[in-house]
N, C-alpha and C. Protein backbone atom coordinates (compact mmCIF):
# COMPACT_ATOMS: atom_id res chain seq x y z
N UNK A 1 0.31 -6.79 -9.63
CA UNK A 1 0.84 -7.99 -8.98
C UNK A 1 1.72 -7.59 -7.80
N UNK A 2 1.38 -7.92 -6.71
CA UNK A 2 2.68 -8.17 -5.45
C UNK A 2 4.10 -8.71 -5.54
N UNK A 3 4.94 -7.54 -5.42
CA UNK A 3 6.33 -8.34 -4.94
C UNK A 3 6.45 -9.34 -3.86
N UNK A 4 7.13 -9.72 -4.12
CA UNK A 4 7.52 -11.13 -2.72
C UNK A 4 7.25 -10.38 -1.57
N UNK A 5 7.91 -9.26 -1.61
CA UNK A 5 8.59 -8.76 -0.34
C UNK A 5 6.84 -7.91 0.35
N UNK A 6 5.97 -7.81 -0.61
CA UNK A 6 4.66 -7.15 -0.23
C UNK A 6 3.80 -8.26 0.02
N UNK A 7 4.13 -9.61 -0.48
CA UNK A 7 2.55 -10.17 -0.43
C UNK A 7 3.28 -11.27 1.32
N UNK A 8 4.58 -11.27 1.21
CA UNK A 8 5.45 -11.30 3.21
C UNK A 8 4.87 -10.19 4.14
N UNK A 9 5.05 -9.11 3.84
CA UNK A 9 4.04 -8.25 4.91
C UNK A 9 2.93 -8.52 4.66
N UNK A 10 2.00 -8.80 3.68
CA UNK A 10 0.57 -9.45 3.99
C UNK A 10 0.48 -10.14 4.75
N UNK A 11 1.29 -11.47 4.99
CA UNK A 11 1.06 -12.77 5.45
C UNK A 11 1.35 -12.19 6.73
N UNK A 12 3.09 -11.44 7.22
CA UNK A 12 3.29 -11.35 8.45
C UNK A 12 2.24 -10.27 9.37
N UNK A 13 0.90 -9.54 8.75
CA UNK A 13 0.04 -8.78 9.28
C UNK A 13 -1.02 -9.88 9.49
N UNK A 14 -1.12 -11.12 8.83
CA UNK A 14 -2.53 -11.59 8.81
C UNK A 14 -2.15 -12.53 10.04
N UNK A 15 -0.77 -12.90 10.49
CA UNK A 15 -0.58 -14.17 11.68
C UNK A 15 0.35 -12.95 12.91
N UNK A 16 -0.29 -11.96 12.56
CA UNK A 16 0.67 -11.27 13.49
C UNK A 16 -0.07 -11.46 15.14
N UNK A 17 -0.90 -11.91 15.35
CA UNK A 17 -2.18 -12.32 16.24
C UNK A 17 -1.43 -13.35 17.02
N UNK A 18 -0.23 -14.35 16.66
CA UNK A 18 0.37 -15.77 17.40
C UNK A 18 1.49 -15.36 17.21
N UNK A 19 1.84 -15.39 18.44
CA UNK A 19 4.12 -15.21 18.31
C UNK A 19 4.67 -16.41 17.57
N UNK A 20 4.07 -17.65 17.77
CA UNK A 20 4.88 -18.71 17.40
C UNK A 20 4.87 -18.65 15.68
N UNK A 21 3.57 -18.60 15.37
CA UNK A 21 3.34 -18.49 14.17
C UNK A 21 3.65 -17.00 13.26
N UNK A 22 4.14 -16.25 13.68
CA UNK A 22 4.69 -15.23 12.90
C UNK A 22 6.04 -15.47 13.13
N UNK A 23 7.08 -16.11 14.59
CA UNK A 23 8.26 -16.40 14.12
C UNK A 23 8.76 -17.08 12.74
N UNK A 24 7.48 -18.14 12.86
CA UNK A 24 7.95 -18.78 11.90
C UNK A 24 7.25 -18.81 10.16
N UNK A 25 6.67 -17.76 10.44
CA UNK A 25 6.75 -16.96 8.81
C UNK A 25 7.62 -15.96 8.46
N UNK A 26 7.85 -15.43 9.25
CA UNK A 26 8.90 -14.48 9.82
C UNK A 26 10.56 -15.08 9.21
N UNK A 27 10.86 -16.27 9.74
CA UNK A 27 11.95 -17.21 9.67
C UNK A 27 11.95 -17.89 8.05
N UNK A 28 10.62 -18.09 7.66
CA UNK A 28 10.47 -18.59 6.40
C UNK A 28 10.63 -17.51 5.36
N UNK A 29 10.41 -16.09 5.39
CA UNK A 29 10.14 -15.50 4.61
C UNK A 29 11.89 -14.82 4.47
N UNK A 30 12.94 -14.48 5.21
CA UNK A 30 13.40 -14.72 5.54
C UNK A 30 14.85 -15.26 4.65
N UNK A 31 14.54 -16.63 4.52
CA UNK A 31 15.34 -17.28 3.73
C UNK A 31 14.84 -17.00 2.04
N UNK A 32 13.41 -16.49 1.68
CA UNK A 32 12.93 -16.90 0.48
C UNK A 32 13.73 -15.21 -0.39
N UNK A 33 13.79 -14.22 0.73
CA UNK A 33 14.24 -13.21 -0.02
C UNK A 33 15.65 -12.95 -0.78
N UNK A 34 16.16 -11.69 -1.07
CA UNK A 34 17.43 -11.23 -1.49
C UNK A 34 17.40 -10.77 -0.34
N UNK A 35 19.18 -10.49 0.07
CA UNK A 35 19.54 -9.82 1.39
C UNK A 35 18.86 -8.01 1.18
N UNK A 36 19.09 -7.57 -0.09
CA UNK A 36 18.07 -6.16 0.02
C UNK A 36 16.88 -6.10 0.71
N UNK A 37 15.84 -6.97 -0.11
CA UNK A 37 14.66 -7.24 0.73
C UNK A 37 14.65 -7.33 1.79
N UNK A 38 15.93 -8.60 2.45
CA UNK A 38 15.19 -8.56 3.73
C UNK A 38 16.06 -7.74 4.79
N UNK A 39 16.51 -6.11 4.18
CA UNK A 39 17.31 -5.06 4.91
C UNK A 39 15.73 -4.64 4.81
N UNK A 40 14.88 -4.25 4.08
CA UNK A 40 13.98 -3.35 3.51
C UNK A 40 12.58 -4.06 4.92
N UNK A 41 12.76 -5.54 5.11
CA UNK A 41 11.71 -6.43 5.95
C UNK A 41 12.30 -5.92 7.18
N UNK A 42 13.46 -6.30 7.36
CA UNK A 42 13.85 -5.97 8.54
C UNK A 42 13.30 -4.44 9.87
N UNK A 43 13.46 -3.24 8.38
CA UNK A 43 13.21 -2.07 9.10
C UNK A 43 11.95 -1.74 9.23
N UNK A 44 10.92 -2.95 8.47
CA UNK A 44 9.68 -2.07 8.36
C UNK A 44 8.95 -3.53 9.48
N UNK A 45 9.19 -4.67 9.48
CA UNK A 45 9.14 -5.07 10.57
C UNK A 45 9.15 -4.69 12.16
N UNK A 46 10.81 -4.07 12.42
CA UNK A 46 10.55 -3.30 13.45
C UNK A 46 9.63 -1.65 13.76
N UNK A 47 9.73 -1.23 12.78
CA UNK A 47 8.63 -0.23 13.05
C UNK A 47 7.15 -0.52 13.07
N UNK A 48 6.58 -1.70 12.39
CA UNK A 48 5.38 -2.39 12.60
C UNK A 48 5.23 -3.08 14.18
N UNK A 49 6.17 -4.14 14.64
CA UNK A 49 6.41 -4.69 15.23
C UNK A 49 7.02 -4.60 16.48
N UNK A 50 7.91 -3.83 16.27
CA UNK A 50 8.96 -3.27 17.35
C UNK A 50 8.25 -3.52 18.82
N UNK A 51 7.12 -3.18 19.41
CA UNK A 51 7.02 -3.24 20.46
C UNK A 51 6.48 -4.43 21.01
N UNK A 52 5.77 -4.86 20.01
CA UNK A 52 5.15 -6.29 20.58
C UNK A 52 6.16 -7.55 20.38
N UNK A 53 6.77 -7.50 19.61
CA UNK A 53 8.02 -8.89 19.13
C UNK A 53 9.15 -8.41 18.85
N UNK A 54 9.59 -7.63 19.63
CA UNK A 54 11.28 -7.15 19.43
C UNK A 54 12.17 -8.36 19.95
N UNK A 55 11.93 -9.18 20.65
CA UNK A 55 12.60 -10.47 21.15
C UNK A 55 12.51 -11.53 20.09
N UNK A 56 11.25 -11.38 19.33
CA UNK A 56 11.70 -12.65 18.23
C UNK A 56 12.43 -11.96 16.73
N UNK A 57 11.74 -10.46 16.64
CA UNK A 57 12.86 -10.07 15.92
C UNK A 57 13.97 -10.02 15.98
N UNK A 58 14.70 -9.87 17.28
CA UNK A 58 15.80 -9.83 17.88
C UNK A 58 16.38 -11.11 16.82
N UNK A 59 15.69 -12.37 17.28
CA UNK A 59 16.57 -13.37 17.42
C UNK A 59 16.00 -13.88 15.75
N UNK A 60 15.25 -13.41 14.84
CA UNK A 60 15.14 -13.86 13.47
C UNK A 60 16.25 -12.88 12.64
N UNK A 61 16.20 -12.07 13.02
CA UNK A 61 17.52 -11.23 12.37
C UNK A 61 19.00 -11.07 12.42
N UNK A 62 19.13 -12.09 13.99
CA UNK A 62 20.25 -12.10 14.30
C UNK A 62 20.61 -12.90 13.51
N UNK A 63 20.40 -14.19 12.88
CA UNK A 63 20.93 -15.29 11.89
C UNK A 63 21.26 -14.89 10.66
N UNK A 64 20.85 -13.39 10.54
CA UNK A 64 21.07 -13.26 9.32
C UNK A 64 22.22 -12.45 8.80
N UNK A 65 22.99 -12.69 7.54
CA UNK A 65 24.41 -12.57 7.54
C UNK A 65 24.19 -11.61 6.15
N UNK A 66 24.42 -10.25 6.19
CA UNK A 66 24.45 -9.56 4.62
C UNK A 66 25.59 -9.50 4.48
N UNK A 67 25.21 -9.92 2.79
CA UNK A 67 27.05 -9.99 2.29
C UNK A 67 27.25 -8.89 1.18
């Protein structure tokens, strides 16, 4: 069975094709985690991602507050 945090990189690889639509799985997935997870989304995001959506990563990560 998939962790949350594995079957979110599924989804964010399968819409990674539309900026709008991976912000906002991106943004959804996001709120659904633990702040671990989404330290663990965060880094593997930008190394997936980094070059093509560093501006919406920029700004989906910035909202986010680890406590």
């Amino acid at each position: 069975m998939l962790s949350m945090l594995e079957y979110i990189k599924t989804i964010l690889q399968k819409v990674s094709f539309d900026k709008a639509l991976f912000e906002k799985e991106l943004a959804k997935a996001i709120q659904m985690l633990i702040p671990d997870e989404v330290k663990q989304l965060k880094r593997w995001c930008y190394a997936q991602f980094g070059k093509v959506y560093r501006a919406v990563l920029n700004r989906c990560f910035a909202r986010v507050r680890f406590t």
